[in-house]
C-alpha atoms as a PDB file:
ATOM      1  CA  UNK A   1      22.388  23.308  -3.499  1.00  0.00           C
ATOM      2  CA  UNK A   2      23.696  21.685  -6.153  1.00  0.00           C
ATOM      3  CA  UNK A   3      24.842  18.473  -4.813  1.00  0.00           C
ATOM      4  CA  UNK A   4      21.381  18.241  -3.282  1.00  0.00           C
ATOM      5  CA  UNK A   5      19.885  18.622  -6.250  1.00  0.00           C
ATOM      6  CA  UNK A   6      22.668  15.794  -7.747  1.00  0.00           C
ATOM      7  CA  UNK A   7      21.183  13.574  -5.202  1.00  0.00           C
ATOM      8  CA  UNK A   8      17.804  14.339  -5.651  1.00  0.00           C
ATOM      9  CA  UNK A   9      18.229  13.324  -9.578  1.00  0.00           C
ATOM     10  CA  UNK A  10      20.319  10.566  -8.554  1.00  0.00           C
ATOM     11  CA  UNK A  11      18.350   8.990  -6.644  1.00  0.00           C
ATOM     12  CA  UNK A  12      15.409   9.960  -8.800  1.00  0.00           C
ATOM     13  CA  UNK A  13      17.035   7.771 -11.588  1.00  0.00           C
ATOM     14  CA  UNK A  14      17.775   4.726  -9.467  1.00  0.00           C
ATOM     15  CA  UNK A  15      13.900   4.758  -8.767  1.00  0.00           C
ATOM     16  CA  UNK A  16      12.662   4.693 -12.169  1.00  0.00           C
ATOM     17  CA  UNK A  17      15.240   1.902 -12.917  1.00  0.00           C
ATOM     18  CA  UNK A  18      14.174   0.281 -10.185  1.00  0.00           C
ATOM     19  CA  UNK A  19      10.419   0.307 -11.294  1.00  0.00           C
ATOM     20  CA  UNK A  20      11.639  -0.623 -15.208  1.00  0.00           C
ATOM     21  CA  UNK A  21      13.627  -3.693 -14.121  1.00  0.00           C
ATOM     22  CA  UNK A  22      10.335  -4.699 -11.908  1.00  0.00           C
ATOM     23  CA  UNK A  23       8.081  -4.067 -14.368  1.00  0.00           C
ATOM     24  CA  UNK A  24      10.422  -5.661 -17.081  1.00  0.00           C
ATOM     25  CA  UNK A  25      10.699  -8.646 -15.187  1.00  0.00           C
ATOM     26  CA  UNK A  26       6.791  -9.286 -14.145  1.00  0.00           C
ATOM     27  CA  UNK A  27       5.133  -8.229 -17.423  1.00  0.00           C
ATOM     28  CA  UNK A  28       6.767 -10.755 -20.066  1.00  0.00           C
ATOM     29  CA  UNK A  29       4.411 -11.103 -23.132  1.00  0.00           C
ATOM     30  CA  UNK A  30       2.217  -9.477 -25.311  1.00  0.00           C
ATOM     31  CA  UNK A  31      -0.525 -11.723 -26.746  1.00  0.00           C
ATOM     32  CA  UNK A  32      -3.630 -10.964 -28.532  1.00  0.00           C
ATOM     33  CA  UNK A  33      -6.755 -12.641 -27.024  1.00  0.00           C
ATOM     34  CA  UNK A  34      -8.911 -14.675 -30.013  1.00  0.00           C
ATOM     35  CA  UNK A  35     -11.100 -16.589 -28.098  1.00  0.00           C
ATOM     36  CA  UNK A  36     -12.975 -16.530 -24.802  1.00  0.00           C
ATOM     37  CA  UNK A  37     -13.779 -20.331 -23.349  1.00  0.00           C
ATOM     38  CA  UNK A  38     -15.320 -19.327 -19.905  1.00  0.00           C
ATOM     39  CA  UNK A  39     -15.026 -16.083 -17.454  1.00  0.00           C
ATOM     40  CA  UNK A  40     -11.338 -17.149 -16.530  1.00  0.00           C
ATOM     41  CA  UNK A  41     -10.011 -19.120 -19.624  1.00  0.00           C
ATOM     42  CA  UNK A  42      -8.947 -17.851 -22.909  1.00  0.00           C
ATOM     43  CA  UNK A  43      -7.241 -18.603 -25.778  1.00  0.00           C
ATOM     44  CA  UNK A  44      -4.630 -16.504 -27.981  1.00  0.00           C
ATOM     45  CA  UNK A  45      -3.730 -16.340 -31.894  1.00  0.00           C
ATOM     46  CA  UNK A  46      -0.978 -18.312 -31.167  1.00  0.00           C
ATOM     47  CA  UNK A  47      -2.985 -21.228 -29.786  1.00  0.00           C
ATOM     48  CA  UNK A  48      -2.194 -20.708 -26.115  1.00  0.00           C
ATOM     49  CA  UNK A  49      -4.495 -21.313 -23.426  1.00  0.00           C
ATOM     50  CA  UNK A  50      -4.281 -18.364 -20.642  1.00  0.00           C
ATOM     51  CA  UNK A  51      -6.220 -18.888 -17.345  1.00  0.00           C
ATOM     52  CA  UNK A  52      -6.071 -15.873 -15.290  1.00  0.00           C
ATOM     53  CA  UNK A  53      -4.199 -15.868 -11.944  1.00  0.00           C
ATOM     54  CA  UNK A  54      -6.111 -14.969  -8.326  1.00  0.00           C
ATOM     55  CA  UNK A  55      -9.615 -15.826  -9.390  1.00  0.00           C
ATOM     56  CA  UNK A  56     -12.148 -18.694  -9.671  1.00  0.00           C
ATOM     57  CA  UNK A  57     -15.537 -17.327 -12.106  1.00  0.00           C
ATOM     58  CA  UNK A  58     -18.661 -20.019 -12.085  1.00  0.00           C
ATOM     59  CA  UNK A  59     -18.098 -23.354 -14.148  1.00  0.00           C
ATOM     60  CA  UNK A  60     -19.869 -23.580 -17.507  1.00  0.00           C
ATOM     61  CA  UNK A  61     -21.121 -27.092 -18.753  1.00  0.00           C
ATOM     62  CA  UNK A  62     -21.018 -26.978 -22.028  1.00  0.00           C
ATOM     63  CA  UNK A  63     -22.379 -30.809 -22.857  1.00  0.00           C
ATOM     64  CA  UNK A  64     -25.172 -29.765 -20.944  1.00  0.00           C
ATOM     65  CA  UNK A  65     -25.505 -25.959 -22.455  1.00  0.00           C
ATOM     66  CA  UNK A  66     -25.758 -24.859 -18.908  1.00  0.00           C
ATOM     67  CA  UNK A  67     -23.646 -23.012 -16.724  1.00  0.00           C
ATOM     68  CA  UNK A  68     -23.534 -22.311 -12.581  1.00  0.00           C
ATOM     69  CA  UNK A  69     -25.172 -18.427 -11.332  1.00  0.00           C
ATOM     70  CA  UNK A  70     -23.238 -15.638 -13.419  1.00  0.00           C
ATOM     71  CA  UNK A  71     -21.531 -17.871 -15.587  1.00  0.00           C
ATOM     72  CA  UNK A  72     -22.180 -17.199 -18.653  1.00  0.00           C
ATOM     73  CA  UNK A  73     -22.404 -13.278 -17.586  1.00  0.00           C
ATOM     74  CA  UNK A  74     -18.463 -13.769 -16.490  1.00  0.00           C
ATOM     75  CA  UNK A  75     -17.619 -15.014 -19.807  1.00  0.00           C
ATOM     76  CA  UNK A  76     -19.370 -11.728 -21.828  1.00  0.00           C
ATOM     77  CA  UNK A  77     -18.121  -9.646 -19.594  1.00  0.00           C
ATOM     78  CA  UNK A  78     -14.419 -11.158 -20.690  1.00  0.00           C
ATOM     79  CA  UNK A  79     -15.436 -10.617 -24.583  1.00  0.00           C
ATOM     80  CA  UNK A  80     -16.582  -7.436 -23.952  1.00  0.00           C
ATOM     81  CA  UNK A  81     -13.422  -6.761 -21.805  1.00  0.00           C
ATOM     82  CA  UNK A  82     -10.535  -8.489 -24.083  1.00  0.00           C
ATOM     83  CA  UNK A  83     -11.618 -10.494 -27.211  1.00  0.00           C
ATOM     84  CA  UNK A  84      -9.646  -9.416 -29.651  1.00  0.00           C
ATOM     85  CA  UNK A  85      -7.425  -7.276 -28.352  1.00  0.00           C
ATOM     86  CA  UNK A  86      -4.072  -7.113 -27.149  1.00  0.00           C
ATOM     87  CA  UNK A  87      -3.631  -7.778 -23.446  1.00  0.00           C
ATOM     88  CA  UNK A  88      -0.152  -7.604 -21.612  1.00  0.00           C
ATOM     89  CA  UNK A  89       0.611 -10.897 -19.372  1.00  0.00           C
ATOM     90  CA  UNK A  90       2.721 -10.576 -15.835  1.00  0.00           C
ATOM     91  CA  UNK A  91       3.440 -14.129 -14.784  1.00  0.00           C
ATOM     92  CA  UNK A  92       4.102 -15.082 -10.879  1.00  0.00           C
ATOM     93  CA  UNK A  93       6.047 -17.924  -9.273  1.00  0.00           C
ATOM     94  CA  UNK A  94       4.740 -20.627 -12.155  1.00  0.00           C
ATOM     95  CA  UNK A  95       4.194 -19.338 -15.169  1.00  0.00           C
ATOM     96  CA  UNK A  96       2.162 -22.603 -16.298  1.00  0.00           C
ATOM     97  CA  UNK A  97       0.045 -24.917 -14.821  1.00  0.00           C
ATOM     98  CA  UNK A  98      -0.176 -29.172 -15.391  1.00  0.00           C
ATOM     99  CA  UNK A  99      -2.133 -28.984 -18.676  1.00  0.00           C
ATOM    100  CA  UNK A 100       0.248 -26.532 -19.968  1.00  0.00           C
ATOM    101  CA  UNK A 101      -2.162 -23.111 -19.508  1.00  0.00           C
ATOM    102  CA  UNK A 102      -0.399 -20.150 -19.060  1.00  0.00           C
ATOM    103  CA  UNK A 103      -1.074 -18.522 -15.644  1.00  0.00           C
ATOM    104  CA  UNK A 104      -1.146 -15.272 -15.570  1.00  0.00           C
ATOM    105  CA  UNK A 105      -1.888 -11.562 -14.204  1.00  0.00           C
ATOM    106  CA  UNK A 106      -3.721  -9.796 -17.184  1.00  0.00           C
ATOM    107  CA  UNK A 107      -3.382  -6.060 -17.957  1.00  0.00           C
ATOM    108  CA  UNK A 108      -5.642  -3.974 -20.286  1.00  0.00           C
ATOM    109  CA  UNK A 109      -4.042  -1.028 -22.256  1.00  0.00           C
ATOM    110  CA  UNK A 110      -5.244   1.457 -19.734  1.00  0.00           C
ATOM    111  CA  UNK A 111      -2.972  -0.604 -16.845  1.00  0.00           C
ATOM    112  CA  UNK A 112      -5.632  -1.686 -14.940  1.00  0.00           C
ATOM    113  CA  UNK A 113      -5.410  -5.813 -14.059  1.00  0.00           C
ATOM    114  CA  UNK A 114      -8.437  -7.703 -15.745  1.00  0.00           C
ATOM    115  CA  UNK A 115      -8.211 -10.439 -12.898  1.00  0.00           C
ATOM    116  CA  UNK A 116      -9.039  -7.642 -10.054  1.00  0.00           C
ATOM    117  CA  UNK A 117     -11.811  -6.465 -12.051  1.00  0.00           C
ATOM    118  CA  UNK A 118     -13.192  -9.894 -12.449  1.00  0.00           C
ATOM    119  CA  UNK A 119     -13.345  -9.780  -8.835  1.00  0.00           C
ATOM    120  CA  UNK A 120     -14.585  -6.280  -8.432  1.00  0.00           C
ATOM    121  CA  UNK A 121     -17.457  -6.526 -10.547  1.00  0.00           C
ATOM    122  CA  UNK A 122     -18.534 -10.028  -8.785  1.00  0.00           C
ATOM    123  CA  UNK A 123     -17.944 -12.197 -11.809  1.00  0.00           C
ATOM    124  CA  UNK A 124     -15.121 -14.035  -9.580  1.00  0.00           C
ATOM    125  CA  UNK A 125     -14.676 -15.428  -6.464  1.00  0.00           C
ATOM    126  CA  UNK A 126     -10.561 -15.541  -4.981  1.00  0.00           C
ATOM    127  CA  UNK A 127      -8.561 -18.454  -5.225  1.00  0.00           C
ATOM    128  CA  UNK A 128      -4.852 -18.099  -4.263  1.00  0.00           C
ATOM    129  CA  UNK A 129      -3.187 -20.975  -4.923  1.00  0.00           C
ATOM    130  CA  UNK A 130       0.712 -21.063  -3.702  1.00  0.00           C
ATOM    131  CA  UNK A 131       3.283 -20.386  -4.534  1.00  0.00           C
ATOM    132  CA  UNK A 132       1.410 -17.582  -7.050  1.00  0.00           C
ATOM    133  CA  UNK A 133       0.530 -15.383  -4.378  1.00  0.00           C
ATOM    134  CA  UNK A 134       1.881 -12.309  -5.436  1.00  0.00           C
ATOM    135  CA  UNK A 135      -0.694  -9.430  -4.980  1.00  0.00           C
ATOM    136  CA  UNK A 136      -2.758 -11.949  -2.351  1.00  0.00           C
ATOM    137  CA  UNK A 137      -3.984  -8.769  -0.495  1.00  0.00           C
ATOM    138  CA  UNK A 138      -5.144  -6.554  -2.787  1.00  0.00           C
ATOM    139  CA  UNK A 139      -7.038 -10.090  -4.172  1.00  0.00           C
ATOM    140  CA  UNK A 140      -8.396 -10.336  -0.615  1.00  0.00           C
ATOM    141  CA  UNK A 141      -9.416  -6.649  -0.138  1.00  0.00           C
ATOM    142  CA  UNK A 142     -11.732  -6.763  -3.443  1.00  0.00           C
ATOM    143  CA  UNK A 143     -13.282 -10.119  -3.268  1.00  0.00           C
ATOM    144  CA  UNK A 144     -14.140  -8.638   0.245  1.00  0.00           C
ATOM    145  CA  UNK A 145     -15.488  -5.197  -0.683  1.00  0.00           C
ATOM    146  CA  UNK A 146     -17.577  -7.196  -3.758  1.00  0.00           C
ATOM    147  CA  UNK A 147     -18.837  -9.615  -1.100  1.00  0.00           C
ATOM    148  CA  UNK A 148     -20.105  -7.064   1.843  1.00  0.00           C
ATOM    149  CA  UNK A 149     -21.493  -4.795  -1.329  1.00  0.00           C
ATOM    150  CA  UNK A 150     -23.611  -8.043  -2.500  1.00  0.00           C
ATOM    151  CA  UNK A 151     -22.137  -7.517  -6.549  1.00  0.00           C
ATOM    152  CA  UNK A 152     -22.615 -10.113  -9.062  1.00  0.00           C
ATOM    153  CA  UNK A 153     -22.314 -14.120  -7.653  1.00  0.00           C
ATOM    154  CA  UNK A 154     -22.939 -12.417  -3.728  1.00  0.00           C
ATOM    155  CA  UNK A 155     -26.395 -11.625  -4.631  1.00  0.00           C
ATOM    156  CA  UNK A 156     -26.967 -15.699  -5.671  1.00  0.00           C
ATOM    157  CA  UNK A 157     -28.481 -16.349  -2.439  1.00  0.00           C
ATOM    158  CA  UNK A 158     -31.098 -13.339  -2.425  1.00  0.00           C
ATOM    159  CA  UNK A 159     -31.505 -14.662  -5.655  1.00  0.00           C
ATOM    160  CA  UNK A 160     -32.466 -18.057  -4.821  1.00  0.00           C
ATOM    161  CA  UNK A 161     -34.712 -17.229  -1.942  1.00  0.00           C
ATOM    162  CA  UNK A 162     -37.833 -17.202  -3.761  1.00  0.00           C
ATOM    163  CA  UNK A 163     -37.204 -20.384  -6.163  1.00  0.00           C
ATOM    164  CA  UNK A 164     -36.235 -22.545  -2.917  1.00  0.00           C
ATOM    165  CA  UNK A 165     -37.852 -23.296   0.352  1.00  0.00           C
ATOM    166  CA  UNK A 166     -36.025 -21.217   3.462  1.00  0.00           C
ATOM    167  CA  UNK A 167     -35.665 -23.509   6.553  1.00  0.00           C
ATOM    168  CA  UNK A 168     -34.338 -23.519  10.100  1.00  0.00           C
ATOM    169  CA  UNK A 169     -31.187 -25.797  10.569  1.00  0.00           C
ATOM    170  CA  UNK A 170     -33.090 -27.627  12.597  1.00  0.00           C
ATOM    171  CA  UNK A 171     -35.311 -28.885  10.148  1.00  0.00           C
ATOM    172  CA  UNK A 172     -32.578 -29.836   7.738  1.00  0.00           C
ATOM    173  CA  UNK A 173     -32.932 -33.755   8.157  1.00  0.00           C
ATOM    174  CA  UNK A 174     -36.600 -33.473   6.247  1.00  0.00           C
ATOM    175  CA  UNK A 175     -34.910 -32.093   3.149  1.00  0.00           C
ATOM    176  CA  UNK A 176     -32.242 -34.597   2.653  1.00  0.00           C
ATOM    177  CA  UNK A 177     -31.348 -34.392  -0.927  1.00  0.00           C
ATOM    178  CA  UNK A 178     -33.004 -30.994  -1.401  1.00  0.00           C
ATOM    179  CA  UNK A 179     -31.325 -27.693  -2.404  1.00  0.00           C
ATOM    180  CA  UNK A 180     -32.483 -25.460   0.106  1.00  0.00           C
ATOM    181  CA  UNK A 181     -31.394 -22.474   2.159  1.00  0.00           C
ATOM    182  CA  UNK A 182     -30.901 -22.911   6.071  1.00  0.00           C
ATOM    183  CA  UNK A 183     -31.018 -20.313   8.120  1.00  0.00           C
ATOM    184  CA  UNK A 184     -29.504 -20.395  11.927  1.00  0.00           C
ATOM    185  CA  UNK A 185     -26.447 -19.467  13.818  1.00  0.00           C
ATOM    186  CA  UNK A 186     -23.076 -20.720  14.094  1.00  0.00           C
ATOM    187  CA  UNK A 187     -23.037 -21.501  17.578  1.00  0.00           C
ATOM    188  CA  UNK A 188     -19.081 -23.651  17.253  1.00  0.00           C
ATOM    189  CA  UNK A 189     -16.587 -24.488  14.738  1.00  0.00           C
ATOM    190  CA  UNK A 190     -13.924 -26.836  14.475  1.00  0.00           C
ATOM    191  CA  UNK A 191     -11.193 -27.494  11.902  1.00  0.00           C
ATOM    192  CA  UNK A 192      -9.079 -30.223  11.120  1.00  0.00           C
ATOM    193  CA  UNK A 193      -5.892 -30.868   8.892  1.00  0.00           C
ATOM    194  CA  UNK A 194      -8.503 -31.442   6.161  1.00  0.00           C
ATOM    195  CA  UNK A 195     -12.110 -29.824   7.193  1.00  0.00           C
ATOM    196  CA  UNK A 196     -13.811 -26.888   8.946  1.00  0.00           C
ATOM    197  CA  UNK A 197     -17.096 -27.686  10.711  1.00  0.00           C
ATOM    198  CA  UNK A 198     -19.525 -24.883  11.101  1.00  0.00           C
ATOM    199  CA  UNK A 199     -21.927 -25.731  13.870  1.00  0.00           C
ATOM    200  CA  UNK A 200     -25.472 -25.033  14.575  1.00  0.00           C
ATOM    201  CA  UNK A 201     -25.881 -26.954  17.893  1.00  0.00           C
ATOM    202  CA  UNK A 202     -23.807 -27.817  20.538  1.00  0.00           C
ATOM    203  CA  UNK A 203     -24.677 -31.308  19.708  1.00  0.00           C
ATOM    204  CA  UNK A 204     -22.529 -30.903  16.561  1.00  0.00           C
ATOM    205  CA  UNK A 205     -22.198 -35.046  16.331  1.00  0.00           C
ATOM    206  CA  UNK A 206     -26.335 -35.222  15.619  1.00  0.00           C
ATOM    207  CA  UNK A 207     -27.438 -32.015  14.447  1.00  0.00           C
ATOM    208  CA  UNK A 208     -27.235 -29.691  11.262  1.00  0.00           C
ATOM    209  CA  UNK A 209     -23.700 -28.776  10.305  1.00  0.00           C
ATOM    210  CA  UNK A 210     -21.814 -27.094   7.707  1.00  0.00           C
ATOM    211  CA  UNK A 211     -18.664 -28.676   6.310  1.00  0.00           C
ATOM    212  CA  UNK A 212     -15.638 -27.082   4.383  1.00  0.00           C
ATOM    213  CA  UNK A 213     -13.229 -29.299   2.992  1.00  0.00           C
ATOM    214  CA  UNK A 214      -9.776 -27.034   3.155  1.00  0.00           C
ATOM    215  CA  UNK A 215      -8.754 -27.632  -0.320  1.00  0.00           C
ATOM    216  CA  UNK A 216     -11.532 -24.730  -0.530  1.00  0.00           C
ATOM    217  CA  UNK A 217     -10.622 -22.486   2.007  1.00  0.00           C
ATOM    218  CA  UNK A 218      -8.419 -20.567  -0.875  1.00  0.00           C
ATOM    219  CA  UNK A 219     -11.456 -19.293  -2.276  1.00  0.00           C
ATOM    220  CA  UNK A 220     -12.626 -17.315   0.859  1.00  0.00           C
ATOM    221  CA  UNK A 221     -10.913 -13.554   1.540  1.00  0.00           C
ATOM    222  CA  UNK A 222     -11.548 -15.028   5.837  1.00  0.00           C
ATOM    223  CA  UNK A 223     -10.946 -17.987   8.014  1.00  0.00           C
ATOM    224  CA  UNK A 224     -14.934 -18.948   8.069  1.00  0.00           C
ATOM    225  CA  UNK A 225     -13.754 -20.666  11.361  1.00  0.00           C
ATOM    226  CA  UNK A 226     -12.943 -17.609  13.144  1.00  0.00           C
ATOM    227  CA  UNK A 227     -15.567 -14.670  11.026  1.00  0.00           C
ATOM    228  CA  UNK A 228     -18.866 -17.254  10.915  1.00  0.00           C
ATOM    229  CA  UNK A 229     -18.319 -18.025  14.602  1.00  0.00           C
ATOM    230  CA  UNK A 230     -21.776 -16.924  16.700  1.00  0.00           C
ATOM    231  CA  UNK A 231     -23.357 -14.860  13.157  1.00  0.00           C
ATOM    232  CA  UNK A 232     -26.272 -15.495  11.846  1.00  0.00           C
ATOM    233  CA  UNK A 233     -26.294 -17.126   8.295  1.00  0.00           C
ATOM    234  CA  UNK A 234     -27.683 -18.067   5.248  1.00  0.00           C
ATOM    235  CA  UNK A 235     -26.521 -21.087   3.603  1.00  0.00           C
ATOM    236  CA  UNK A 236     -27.252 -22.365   0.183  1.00  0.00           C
ATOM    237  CA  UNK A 237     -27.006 -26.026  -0.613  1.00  0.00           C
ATOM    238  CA  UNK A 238     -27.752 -29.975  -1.499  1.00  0.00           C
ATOM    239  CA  UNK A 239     -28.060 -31.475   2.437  1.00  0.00           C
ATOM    240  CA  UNK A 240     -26.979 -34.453   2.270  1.00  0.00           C
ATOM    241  CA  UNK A 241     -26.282 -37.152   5.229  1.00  0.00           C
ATOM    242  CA  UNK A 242     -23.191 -38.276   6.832  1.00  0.00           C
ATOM    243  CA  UNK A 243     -22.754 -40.464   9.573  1.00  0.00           C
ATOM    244  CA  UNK A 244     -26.777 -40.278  10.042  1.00  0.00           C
ATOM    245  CA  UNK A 245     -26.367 -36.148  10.675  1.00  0.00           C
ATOM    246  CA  UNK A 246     -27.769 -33.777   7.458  1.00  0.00           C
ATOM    247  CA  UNK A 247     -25.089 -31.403   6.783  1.00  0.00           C
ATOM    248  CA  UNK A 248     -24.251 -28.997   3.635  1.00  0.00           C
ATOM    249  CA  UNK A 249     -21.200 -29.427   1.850  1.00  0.00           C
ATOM    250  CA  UNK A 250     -19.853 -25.882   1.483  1.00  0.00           C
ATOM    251  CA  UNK A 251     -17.564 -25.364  -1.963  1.00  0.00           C
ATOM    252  CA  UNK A 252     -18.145 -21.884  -2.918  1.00  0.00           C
ATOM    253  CA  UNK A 253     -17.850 -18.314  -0.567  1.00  0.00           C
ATOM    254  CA  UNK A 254     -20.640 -17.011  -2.021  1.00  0.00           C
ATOM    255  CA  UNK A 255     -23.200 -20.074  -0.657  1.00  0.00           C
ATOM    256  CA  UNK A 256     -22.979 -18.768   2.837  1.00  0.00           C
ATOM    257  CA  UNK A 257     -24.061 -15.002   3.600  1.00  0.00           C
ATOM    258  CA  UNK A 258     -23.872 -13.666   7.086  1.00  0.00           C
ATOM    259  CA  UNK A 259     -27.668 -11.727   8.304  1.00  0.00           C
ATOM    260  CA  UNK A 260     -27.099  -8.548   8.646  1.00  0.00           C
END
C-alpha cells in the first residue's frame, strides 16, 4: 500500500513539474497594457507594441476616421477587456515579427486567452501564420463555432443585404465595379500554387467566379475548395473584370456565407 501510494505521489510530483516547466517556458512576461491602437494591436508602459497571435480583427483607417464592419467595436471591446491592466504574454515559435511587435498569446488574470475570445465573440477572424501555430485547433474550432452561430463580423453579410442590391451570379457582368452580393452555387473549384477558383458555371473561363488568392487561405478555419463545393452562397464584394470574366476577389472568411 505504501509503495503504491509512493508512486502515486511520485508520479503526482513529476506532473505538476511537468506543467510548471511548460507553463514557465510559454508564459514569459508580464506587461501592463497602456494603450489600445486597433482590435489586435496594443501598446505597453514600456513602449512595446504587442499584436496578438492567431487572429486577424477588421482594419481601422485612421486618416480617413473610418474603419471596416466591427472595427471599431473590436478595438472597445480590447479597452474594455485589457487597457490598463496587467496581462500575462505566452510567446510561440517567433516571439517578434519584422517591425519589431511582439507576438503573442495574451492571458487575462482569470487564465482565460484574450486572442480566443477575440475570436469567440466575432471581433476576429483566424489567421495562423507558421511557424506560430501552436494552439491552431482550438483557433480553428472557435472561429468555426463563431462563424456557423453568425456572432459579430459573420452577421456582415445579413447586414449588408438591405444597403446593397442582391443578384444572381449570372448577372454579375452588369455590376462591374459595384459592391454587391451574388447569390448562386458553387458548381467547381480549382486551386493552384497561388489561387482557389470558386465556380458558378461550368464555363468557369466566361462566367462569374470567385477567386482566393492563397496568401488568404490562413484566415479560413476550411479548405473553401473542398466545404464551398456544390453549396449555395452568399458572397459579398467589388466585381471586378479579369480576362473579360466579372469575378469577386475574396480576402476575408466572413464575405462568403453558405444558404442554409
Amino acid at each position: 500500500m505504501r509503495n503504491k501510494l509512493f508512486i502515486l505521489t511520485a508520479a503526482l510530483i513529476l506532473l505538476l513539474g511537468s506543467y510548471f516547466f511548460i507553463s514557465q517556458k510559454n508564459s514569459l512576461a508580464e506587461v501592463h497594457i497602456n494603450k489600445i491602437i486597433d482590435g489586435d494591436t496594443y501598446k505597453t508602459s514600456s513602449g512595446k507594441t504587442i499584436r496578438v497571435l492567431g487572429v486577424d480583427c477588421p482594419e481601422i483607417d485612421w486618416e480617413k476616421g473610418k474603419g471596416e464592419y466591427f472595427a471599431f467595436k473590436a478595438k472597445e471591446f480590447a479597452e474594455d477587456k485589457i487597457l490598463d491592466k496587467k496581462v500575462e504574454l505566452e510567446f510561440d515559435t517567433e516571439k517578434e515579427d519584422k517591425y519589431g511587435r511582439l507576438l503573442a498569446y495574451i492571458y487575462l488574470n482569470d487564465s482565460e486567452m484574450f486572442n480566443l475570445q477575440l475570436l469567440q465573440e466575432g471581433y476576429a477572424n483566424l489567421m495562423i501564420i507558421p511557424p506560430n501555430k501552436r494552439y491552431e485547433a482550438e483557433f480553428k474550432e472557435t472561429a468555426k463555432r463563431a462563424r456557423r452561430e453568425k456572432t459579430g463580423i459573420w452577421s456582415k453579410i445579413e447586414y449588408y443585404q438591405d444597403q446593397v442590391e442582391v443578384i444572381s451570379w449570372q448577372n454579375a457582368d452588369s455590376y462591374v465595379n459595384e459592391i454587391v452580393i451574388v447569390k448562386g452555387k458553387i458548381e467547381s473549384t480549382y486551386s493552384s500554387d497561388k489561387v482557389t477558383y470558386l465556380n458558378f458555371s461550368e464555363n468557369y473561363n466566361e462566367d462569374f467566379a470567385v477567386v482566393i488568392f492563397n496568401e488568404d487561405l490562413i484566415k479560413f478555419d476550411y479548405n473553401p475548395a473542398e466545404y464551398l463545393e456544390g453549396k449555395e452562397v452568399k458572397v459579398l464584394g467589388k466585381i471586378e473584370v479579369y480576362k473579360n470574366v466579372p469575378e469577386i476577389v475574396l480576402d476575408k472568411p466572413y464575405n462568403i456565407i453558405v444558404v442554409e
